[in-house]
Every structure is written in C-alpha cells, then in structure tokens.
PDB file of N, CA and C in Angstrom:
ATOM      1  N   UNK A   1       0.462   8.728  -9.281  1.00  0.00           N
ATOM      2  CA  UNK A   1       0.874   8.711  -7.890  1.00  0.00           C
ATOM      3  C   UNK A   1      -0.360   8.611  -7.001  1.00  0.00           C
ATOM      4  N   UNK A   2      -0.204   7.675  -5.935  1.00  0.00           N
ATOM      5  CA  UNK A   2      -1.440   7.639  -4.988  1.00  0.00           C
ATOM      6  C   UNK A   2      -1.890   9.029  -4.676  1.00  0.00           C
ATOM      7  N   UNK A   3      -2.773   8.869  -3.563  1.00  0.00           N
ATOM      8  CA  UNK A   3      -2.767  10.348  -2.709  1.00  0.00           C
ATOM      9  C   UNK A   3      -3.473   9.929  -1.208  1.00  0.00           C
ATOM     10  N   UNK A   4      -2.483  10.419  -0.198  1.00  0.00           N
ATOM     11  CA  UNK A   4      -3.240  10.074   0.668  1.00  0.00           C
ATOM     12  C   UNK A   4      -3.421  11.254   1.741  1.00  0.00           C
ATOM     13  N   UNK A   5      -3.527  11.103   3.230  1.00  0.00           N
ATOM     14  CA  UNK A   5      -4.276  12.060   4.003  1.00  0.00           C
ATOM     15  C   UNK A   5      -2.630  12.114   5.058  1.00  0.00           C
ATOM     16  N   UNK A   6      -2.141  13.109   5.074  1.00  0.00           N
ATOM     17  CA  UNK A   6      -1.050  13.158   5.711  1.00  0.00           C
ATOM     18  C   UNK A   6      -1.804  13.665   7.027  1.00  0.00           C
ATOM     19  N   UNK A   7      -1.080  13.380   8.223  1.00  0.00           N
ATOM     20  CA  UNK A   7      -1.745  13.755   9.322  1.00  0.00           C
ATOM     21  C   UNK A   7      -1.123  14.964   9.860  1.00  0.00           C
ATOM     22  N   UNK A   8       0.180  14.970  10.070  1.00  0.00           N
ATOM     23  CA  UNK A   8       1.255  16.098  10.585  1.00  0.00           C
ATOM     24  C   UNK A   8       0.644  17.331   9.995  1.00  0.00           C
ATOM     25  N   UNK A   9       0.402  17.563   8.282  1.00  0.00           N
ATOM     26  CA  UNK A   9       0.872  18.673   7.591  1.00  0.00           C
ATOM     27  C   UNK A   9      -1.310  19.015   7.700  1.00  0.00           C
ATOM     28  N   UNK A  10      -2.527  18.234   7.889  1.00  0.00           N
ATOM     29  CA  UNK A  10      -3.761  17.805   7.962  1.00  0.00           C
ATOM     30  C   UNK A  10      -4.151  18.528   6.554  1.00  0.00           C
ATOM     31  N   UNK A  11      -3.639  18.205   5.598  1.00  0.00           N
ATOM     32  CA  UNK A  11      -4.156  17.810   4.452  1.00  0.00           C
ATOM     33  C   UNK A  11      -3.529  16.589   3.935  1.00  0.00           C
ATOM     34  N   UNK A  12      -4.404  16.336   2.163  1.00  0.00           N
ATOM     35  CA  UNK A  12      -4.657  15.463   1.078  1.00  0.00           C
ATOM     36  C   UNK A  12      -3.070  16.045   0.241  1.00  0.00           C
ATOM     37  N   UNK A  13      -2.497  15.154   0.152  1.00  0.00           N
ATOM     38  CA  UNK A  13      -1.108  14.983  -0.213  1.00  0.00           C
ATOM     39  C   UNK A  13      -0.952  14.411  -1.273  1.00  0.00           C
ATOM     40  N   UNK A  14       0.145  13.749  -2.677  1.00  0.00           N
ATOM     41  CA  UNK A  14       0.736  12.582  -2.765  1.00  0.00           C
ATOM     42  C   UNK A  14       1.938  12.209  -2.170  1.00  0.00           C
ATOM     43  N   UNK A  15       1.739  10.691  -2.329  1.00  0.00           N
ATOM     44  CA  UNK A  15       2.724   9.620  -1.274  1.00  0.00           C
ATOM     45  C   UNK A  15       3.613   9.687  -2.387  1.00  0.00           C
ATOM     46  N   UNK A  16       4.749  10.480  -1.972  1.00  0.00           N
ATOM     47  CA  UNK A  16       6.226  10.286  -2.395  1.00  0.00           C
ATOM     48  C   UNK A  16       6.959   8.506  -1.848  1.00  0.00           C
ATOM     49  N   UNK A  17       7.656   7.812  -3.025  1.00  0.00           N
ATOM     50  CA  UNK A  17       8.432   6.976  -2.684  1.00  0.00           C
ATOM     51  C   UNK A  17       7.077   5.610  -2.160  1.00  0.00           C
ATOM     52  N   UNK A  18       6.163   5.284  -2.562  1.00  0.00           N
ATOM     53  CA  UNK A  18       5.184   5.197  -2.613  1.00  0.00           C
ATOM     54  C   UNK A  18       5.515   3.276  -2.993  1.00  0.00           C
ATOM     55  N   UNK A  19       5.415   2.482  -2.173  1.00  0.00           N
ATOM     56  CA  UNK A  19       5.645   1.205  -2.098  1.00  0.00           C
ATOM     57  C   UNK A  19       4.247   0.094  -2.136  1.00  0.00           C
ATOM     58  N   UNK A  20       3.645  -0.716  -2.333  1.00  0.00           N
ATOM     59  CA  UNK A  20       2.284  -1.018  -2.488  1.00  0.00           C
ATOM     60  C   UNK A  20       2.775  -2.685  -1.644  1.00  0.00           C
ATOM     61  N   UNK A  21       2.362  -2.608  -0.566  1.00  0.00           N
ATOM     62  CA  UNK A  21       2.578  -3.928   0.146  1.00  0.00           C
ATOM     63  C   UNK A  21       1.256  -4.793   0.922  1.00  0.00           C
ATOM     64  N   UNK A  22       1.275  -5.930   1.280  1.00  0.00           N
ATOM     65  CA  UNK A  22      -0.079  -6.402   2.125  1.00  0.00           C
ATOM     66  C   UNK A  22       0.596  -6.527   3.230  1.00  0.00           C
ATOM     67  N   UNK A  23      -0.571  -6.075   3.770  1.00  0.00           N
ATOM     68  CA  UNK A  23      -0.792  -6.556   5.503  1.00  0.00           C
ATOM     69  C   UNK A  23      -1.150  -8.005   5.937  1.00  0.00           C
ATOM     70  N   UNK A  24      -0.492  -8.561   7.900  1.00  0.00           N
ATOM     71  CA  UNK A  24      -0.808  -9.378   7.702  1.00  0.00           C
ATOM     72  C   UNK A  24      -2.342  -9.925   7.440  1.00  0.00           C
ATOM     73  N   UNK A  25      -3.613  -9.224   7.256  1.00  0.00           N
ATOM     74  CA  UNK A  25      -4.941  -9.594   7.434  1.00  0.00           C
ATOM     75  C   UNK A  25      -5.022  -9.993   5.613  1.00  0.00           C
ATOM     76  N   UNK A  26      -4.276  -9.663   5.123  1.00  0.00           N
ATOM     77  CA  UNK A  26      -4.111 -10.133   3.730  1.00  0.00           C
ATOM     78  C   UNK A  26      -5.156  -8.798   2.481  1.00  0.00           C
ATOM     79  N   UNK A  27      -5.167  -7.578   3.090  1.00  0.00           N
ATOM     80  CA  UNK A  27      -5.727  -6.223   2.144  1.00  0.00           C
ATOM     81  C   UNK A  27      -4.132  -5.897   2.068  1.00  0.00           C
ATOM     82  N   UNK A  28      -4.386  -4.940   0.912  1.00  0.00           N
ATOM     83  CA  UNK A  28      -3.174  -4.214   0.097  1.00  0.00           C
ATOM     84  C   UNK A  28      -3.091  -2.818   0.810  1.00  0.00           C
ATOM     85  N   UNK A  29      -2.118  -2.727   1.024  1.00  0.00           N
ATOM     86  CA  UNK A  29      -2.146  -0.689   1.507  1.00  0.00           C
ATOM     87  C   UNK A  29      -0.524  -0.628   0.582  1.00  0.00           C
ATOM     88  N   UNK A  30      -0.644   1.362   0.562  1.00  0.00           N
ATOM     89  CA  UNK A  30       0.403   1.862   0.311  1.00  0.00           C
ATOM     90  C   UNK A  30       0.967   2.433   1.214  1.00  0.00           C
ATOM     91  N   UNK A  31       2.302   2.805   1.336  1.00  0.00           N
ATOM     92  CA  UNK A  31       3.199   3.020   2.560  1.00  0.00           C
ATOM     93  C   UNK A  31       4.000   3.835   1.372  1.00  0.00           C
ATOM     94  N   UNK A  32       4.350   5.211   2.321  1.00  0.00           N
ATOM     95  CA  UNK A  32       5.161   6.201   1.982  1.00  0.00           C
ATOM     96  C   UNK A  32       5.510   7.077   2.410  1.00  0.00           C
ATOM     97  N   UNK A  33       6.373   8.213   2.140  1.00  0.00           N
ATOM     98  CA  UNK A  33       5.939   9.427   2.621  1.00  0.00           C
ATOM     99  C   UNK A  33       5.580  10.922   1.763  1.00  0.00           C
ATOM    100  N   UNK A  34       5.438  11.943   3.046  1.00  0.00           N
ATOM    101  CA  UNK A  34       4.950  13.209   2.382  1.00  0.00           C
ATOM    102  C   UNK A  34       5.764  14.112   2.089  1.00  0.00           C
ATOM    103  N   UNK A  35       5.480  14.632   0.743  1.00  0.00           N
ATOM    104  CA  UNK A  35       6.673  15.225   0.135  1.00  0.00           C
ATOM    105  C   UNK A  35       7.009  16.893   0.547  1.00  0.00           C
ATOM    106  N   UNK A  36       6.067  17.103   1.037  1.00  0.00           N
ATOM    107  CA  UNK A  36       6.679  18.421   2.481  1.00  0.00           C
ATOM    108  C   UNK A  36       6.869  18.186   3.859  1.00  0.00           C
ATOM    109  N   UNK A  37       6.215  17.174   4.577  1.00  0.00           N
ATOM    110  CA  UNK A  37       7.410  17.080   6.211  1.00  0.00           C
ATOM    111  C   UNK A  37       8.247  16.118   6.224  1.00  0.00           C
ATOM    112  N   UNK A  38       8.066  14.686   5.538  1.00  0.00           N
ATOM    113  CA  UNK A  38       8.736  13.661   5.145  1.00  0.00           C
ATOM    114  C   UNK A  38       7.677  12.409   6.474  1.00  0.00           C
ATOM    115  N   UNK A  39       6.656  12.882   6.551  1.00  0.00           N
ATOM    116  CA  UNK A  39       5.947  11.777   8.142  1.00  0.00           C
ATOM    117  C   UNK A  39       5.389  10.387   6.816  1.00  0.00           C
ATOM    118  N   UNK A  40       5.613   9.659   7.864  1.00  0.00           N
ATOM    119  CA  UNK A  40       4.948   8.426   6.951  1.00  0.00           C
ATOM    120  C   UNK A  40       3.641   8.811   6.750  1.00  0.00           C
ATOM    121  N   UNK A  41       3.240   8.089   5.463  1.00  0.00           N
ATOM    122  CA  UNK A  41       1.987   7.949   4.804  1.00  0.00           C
ATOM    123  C   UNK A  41       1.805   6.653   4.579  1.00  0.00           C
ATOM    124  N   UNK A  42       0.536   6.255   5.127  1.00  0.00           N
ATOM    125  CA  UNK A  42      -0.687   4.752   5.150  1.00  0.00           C
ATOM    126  C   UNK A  42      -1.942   5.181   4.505  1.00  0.00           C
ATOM    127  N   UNK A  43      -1.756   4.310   3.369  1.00  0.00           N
ATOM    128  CA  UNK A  43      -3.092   4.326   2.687  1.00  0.00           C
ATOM    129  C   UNK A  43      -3.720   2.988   2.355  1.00  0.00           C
ATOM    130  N   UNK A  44      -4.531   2.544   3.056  1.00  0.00           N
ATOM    131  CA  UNK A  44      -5.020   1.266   2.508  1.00  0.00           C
ATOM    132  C   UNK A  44      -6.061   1.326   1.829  1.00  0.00           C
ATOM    133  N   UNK A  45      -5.848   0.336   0.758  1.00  0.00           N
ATOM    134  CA  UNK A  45      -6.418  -0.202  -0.501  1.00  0.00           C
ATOM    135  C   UNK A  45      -7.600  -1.182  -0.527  1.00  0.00           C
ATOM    136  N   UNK A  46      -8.656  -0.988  -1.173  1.00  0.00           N
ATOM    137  CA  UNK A  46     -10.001  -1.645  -1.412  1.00  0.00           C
ATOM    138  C   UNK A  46      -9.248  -3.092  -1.372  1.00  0.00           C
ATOM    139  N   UNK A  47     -10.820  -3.959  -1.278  1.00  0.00           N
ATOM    140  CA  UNK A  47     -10.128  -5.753  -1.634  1.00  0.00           C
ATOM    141  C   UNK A  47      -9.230  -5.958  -1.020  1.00  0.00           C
ATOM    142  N   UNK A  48      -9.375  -7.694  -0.722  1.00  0.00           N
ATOM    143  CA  UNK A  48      -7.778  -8.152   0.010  1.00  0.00           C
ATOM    144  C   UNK A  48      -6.822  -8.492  -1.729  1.00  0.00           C
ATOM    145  N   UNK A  49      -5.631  -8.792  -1.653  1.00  0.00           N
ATOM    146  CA  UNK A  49      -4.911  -9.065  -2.115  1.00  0.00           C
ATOM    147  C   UNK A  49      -5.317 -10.890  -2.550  1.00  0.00           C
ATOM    148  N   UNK A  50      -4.650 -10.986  -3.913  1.00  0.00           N
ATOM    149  CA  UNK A  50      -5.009 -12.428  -4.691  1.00  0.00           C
ATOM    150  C   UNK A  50      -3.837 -13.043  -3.760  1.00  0.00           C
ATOM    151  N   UNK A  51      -4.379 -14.593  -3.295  1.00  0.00           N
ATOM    152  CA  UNK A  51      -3.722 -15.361  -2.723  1.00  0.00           C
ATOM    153  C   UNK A  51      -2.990 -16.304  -4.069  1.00  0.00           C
ATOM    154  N   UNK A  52      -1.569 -16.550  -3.630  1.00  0.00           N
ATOM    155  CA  UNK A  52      -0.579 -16.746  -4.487  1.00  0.00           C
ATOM    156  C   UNK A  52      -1.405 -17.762  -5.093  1.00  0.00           C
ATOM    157  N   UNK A  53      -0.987 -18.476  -6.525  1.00  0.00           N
ATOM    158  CA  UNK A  53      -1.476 -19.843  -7.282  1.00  0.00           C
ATOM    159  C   UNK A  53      -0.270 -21.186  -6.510  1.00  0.00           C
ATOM    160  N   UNK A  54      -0.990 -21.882  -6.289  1.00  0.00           N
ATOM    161  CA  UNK A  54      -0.391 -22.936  -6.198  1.00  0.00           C
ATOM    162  C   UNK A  54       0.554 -23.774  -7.154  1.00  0.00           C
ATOM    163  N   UNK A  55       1.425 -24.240  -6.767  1.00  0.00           N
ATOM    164  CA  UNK A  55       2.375 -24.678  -7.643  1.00  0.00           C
ATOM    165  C   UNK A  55       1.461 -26.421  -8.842  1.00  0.00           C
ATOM    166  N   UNK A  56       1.767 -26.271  -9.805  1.00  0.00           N
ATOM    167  CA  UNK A  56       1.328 -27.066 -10.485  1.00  0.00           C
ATOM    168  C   UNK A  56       1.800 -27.835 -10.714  1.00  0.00           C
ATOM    169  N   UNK A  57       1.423 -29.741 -10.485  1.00  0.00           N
ATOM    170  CA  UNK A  57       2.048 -30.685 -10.559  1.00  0.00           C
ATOM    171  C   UNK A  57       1.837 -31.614 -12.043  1.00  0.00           C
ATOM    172  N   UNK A  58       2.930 -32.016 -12.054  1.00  0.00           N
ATOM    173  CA  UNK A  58       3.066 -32.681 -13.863  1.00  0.00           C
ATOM    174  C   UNK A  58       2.366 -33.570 -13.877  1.00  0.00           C
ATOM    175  N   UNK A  59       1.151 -33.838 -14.988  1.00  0.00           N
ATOM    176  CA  UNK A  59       0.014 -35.015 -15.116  1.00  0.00           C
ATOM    177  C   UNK A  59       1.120 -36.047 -15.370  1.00  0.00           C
ATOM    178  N   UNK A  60       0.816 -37.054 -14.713  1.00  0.00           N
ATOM    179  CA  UNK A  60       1.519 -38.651 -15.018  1.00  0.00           C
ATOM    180  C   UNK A  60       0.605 -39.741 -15.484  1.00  0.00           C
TER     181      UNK A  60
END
C-alpha cells in the first residue's frame, strides 16, 4: 500500500482505495483516501508516465 501525508489528520498515513492515475502534465500520482477521516489523499509519483506505443503497421 502507498503511504502518503494526509493533511486533515497532519500525519504519514496509508492511501486506502488507492487508484494510480496520470495527470494532465503526463507524471503518475496516486489518488485516495485516509483510512481514519476519509479526506482525499494526493501522492505524486517520481518520472512522467511511458507515452502509449504507437500502433504498428503491416510491412507490404
């Protein structure tokens, strides 16, 4: 389980329900919440995210 910095409760938590999505600037964060007040939790993640592969066309 991640762990991130809940702000409401001002400690180091884990992110209950814990979803791993990109932003639009194209880095990865986790989005969740805290498993004693229920406030969202944002944790963003090192590195941007791999840009999709391009679709591959059949040699002719």
């Amino acid at each position: 389980m991640p762990e991130g910095y809940c702000v409401k409760c001002k400690a180091k938590k884990e992110i209950s329900d814990a979803v791993e999505e990109t932003m639009k600037n194209g880095r990865k964060a986790i989005k969740g919440k805290c498993p004693t007040c229920g406030t969202v939790m944002f944790k963003i993640l090192g590195g941007k995210a791999t840009p999709p592969a391009p679709p591959s066309t059949p040699a002719s």
